[in-house]
PDB file of N, CA and C in Angstrom:
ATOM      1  N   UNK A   1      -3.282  50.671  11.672  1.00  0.00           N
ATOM      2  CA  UNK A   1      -3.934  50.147  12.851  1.00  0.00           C
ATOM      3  C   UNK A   1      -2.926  50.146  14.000  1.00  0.00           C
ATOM      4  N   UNK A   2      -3.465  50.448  15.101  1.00  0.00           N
ATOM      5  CA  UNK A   2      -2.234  50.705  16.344  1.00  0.00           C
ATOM      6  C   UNK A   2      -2.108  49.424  16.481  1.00  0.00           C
ATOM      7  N   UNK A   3      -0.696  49.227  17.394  1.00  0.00           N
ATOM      8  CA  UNK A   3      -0.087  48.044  17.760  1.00  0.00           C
ATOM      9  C   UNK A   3       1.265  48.123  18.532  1.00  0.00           C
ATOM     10  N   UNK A   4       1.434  46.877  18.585  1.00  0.00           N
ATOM     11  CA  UNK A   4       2.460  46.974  19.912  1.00  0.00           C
ATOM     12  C   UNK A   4       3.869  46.395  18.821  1.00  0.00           C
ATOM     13  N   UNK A   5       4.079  46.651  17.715  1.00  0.00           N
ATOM     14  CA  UNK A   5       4.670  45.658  17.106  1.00  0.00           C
ATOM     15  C   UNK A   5       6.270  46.372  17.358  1.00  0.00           C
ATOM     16  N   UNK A   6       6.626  47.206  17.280  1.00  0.00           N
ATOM     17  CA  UNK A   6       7.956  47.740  17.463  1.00  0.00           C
ATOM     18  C   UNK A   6       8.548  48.234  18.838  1.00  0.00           C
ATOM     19  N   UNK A   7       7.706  47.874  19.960  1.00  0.00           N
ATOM     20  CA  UNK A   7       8.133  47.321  21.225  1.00  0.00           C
ATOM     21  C   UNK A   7       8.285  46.185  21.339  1.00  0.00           C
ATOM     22  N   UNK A   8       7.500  45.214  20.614  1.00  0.00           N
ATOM     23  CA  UNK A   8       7.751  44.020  20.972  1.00  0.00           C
ATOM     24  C   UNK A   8       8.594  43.577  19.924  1.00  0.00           C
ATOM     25  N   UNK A   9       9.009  44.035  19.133  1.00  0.00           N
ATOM     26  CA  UNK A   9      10.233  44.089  18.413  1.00  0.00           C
ATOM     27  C   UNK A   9      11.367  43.964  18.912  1.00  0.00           C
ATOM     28  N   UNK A  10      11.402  45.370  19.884  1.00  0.00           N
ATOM     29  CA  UNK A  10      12.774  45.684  20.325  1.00  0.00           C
ATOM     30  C   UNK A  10      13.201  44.788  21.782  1.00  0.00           C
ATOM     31  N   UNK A  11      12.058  44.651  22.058  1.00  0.00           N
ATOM     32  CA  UNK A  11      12.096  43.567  23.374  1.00  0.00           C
ATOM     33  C   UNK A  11      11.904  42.578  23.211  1.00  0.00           C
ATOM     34  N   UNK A  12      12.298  41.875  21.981  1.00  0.00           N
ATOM     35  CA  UNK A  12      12.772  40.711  21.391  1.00  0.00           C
ATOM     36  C   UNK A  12      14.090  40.796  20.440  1.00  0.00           C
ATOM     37  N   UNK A  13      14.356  41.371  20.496  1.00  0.00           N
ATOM     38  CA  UNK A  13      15.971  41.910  19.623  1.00  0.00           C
ATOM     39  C   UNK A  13      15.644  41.155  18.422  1.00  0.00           C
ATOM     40  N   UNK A  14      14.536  41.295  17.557  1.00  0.00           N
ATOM     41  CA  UNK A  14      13.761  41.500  16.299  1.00  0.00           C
ATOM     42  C   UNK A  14      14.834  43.033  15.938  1.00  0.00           C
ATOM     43  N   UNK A  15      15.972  43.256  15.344  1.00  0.00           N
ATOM     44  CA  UNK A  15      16.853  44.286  14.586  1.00  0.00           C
ATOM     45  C   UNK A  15      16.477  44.718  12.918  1.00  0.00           C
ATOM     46  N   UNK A  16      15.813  43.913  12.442  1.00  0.00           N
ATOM     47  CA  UNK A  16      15.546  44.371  11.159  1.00  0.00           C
ATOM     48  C   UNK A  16      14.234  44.099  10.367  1.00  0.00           C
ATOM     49  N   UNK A  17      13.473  44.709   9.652  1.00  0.00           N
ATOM     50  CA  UNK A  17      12.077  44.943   9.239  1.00  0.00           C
ATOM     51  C   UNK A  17      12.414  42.925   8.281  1.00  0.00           C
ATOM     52  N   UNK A  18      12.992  42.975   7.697  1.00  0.00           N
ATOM     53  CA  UNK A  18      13.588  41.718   7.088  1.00  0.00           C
ATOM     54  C   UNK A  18      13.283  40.648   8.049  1.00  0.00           C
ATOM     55  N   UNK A  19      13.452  40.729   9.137  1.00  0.00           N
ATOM     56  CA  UNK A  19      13.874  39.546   9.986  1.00  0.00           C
ATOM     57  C   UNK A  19      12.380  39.506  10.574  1.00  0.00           C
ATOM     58  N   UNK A  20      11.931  40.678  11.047  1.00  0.00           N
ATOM     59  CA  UNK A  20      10.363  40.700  11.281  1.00  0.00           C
ATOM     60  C   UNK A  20       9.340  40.236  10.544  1.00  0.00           C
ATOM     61  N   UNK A  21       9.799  40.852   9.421  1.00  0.00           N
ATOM     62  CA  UNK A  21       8.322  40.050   8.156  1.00  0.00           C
ATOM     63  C   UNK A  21       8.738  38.674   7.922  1.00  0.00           C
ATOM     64  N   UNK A  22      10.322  37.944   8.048  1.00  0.00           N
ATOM     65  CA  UNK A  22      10.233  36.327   8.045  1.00  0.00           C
ATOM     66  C   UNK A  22       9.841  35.928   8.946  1.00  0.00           C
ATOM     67  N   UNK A  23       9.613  36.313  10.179  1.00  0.00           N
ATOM     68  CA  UNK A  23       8.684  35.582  11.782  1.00  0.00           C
ATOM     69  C   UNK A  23       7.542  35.649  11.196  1.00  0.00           C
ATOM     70  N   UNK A  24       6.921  36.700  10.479  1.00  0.00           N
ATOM     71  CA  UNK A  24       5.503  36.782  10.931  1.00  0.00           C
ATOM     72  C   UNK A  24       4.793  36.239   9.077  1.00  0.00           C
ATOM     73  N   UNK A  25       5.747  35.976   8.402  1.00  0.00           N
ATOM     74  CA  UNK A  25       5.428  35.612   6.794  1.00  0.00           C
ATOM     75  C   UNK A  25       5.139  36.442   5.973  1.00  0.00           C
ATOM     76  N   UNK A  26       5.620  37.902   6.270  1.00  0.00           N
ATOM     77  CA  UNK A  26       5.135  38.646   5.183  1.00  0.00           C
ATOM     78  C   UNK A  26       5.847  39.899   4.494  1.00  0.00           C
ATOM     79  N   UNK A  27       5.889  39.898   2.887  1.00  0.00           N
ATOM     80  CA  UNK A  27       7.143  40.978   2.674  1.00  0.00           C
ATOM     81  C   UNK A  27       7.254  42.403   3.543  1.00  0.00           C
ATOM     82  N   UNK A  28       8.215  42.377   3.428  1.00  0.00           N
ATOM     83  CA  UNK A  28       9.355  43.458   3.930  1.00  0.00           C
ATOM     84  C   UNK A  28       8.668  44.681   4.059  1.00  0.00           C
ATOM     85  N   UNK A  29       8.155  44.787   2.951  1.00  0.00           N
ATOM     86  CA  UNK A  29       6.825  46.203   2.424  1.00  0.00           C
ATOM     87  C   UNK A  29       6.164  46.446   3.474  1.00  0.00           C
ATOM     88  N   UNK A  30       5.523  44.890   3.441  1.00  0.00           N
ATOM     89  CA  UNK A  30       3.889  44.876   4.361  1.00  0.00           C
ATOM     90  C   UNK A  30       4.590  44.920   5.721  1.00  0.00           C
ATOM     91  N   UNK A  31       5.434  44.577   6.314  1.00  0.00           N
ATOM     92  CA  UNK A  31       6.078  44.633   7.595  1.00  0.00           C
ATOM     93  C   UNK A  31       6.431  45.882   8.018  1.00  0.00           C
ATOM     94  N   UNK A  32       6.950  46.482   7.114  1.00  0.00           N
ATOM     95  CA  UNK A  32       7.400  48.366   7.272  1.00  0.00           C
ATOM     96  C   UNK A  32       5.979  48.773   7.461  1.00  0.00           C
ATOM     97  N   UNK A  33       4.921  48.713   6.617  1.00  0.00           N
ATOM     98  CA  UNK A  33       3.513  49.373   7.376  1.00  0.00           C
ATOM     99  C   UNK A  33       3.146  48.912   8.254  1.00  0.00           C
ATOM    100  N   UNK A  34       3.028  47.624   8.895  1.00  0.00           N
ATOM    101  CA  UNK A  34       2.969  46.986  10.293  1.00  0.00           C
ATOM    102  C   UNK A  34       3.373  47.623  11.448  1.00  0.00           C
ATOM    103  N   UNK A  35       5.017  47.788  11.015  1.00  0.00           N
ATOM    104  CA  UNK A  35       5.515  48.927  12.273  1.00  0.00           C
ATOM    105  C   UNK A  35       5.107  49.773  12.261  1.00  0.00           C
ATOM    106  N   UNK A  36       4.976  50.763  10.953  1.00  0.00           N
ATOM    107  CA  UNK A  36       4.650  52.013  10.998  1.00  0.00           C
ATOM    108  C   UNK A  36       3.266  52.406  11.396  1.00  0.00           C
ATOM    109  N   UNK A  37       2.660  51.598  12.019  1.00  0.00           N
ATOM    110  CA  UNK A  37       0.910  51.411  12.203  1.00  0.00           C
ATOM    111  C   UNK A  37       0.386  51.982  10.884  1.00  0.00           C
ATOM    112  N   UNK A  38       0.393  51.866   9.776  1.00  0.00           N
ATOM    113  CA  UNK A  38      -0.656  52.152   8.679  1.00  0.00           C
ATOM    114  C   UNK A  38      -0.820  51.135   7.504  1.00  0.00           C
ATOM    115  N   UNK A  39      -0.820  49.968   8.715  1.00  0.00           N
ATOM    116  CA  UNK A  39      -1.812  49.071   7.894  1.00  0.00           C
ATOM    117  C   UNK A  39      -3.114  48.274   8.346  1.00  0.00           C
ATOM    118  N   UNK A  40      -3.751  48.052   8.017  1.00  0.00           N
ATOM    119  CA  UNK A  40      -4.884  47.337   8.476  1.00  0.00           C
ATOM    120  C   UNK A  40      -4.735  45.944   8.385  1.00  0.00           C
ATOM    121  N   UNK A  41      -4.793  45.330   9.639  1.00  0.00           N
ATOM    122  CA  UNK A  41      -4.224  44.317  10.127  1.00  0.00           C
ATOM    123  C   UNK A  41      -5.050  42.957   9.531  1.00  0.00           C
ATOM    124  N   UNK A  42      -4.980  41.927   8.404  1.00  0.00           N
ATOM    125  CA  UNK A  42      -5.525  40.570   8.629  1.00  0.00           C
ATOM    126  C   UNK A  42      -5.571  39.902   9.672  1.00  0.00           C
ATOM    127  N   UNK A  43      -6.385  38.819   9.841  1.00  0.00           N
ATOM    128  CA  UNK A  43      -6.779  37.974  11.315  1.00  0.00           C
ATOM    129  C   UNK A  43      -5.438  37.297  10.927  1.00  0.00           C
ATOM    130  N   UNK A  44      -4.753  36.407  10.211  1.00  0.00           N
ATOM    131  CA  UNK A  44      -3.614  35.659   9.916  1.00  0.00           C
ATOM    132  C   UNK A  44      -1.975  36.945  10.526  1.00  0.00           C
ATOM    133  N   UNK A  45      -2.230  37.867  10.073  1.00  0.00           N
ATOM    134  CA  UNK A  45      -1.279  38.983  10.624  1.00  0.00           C
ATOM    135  C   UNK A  45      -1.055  39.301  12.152  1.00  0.00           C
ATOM    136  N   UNK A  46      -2.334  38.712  12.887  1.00  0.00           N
ATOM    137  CA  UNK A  46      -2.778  39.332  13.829  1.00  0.00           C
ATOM    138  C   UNK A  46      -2.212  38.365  15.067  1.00  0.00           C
ATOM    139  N   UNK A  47      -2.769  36.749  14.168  1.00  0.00           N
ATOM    140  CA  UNK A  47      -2.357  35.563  14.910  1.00  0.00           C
ATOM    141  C   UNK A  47      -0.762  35.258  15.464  1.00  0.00           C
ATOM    142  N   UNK A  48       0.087  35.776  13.530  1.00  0.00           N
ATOM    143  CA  UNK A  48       1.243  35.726  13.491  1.00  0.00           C
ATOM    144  C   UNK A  48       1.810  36.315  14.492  1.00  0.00           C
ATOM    145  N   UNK A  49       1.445  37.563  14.682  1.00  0.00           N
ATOM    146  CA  UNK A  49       2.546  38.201  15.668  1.00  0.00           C
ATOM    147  C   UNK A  49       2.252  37.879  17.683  1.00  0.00           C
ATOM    148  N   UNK A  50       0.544  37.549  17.476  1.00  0.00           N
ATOM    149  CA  UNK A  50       0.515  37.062  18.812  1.00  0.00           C
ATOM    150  C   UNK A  50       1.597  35.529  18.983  1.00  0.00           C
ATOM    151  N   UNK A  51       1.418  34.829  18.491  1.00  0.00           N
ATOM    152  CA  UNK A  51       2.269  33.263  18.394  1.00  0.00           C
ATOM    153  C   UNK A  51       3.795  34.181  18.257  1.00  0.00           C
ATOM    154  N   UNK A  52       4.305  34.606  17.804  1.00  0.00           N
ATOM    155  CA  UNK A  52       5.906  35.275  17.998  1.00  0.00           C
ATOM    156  C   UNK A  52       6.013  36.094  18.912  1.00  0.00           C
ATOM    157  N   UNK A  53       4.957  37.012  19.306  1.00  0.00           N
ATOM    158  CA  UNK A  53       5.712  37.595  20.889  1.00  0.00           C
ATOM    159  C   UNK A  53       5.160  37.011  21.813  1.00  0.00           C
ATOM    160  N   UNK A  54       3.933  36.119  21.925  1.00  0.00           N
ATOM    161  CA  UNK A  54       3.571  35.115  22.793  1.00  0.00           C
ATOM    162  C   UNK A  54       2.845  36.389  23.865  1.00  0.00           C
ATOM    163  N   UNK A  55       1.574  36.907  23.165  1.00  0.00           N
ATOM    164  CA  UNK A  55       0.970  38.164  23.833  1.00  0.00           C
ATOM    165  C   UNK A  55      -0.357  37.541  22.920  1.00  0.00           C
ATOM    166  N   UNK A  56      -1.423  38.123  24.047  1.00  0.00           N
ATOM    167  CA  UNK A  56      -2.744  38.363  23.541  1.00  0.00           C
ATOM    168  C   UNK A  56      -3.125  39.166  22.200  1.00  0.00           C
ATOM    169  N   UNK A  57      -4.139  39.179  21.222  1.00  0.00           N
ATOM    170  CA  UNK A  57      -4.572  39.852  20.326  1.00  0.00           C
ATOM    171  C   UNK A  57      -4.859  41.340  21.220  1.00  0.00           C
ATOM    172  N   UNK A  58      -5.827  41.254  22.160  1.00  0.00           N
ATOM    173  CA  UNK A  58      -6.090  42.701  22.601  1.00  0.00           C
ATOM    174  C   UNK A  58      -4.946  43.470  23.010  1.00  0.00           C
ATOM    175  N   UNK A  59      -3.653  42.721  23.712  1.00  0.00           N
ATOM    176  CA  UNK A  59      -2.185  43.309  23.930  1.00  0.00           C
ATOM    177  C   UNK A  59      -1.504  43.624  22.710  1.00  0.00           C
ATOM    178  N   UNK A  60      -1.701  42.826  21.472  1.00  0.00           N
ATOM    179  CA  UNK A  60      -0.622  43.823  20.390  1.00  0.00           C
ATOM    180  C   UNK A  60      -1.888  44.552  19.427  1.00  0.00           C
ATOM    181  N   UNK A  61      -2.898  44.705  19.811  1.00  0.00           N
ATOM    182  CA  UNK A  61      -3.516  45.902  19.330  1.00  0.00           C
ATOM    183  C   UNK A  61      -3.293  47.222  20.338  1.00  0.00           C
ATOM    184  N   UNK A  62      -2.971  46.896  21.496  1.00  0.00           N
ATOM    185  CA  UNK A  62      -2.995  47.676  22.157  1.00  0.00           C
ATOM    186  C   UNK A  62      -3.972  48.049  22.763  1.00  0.00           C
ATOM    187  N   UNK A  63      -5.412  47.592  22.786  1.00  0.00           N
ATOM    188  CA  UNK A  63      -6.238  47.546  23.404  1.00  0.00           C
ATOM    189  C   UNK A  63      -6.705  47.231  25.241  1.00  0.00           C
ATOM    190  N   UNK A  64      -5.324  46.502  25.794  1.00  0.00           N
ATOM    191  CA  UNK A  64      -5.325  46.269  27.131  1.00  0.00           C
ATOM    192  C   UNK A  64      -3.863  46.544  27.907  1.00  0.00           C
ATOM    193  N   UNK A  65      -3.533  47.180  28.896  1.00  0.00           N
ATOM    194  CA  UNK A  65      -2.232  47.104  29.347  1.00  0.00           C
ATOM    195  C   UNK A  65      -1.634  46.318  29.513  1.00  0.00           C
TER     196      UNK A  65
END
């Protein structure tokens, strides 16, 4: 699923897939497909990362500029 997650990664100096899946609660695994957009996103996944980069749901889907 597209997303904004590895810009808003890097423009949070978020440096390691490790450190990303402990912000957002979820293994390391599931965080590497997160970035890699090929996963299909839970509403709890979705929340997580809006509340840590402090962005709208439609902004880290990428759905709005």
């Amino acid at each position: 699923m597209k997303n904004r997650a590895i810009f808003l990664c890097i423009r949070n100096n978020i440096a390691t897939i490790e450190e990303y899946a402990r912000k957002i609660g979820v293994s390391p695994e599931r965080a590497n497909l997160i970035l890699k957009e090929d996963a299909i996103l839970t509403e709890d996944e979705i929340k997580a990362n809006c509340d840590l980069f402090k962005v709208s749901a439609d902004y880290f889907l990428a759905l709005v500029e």
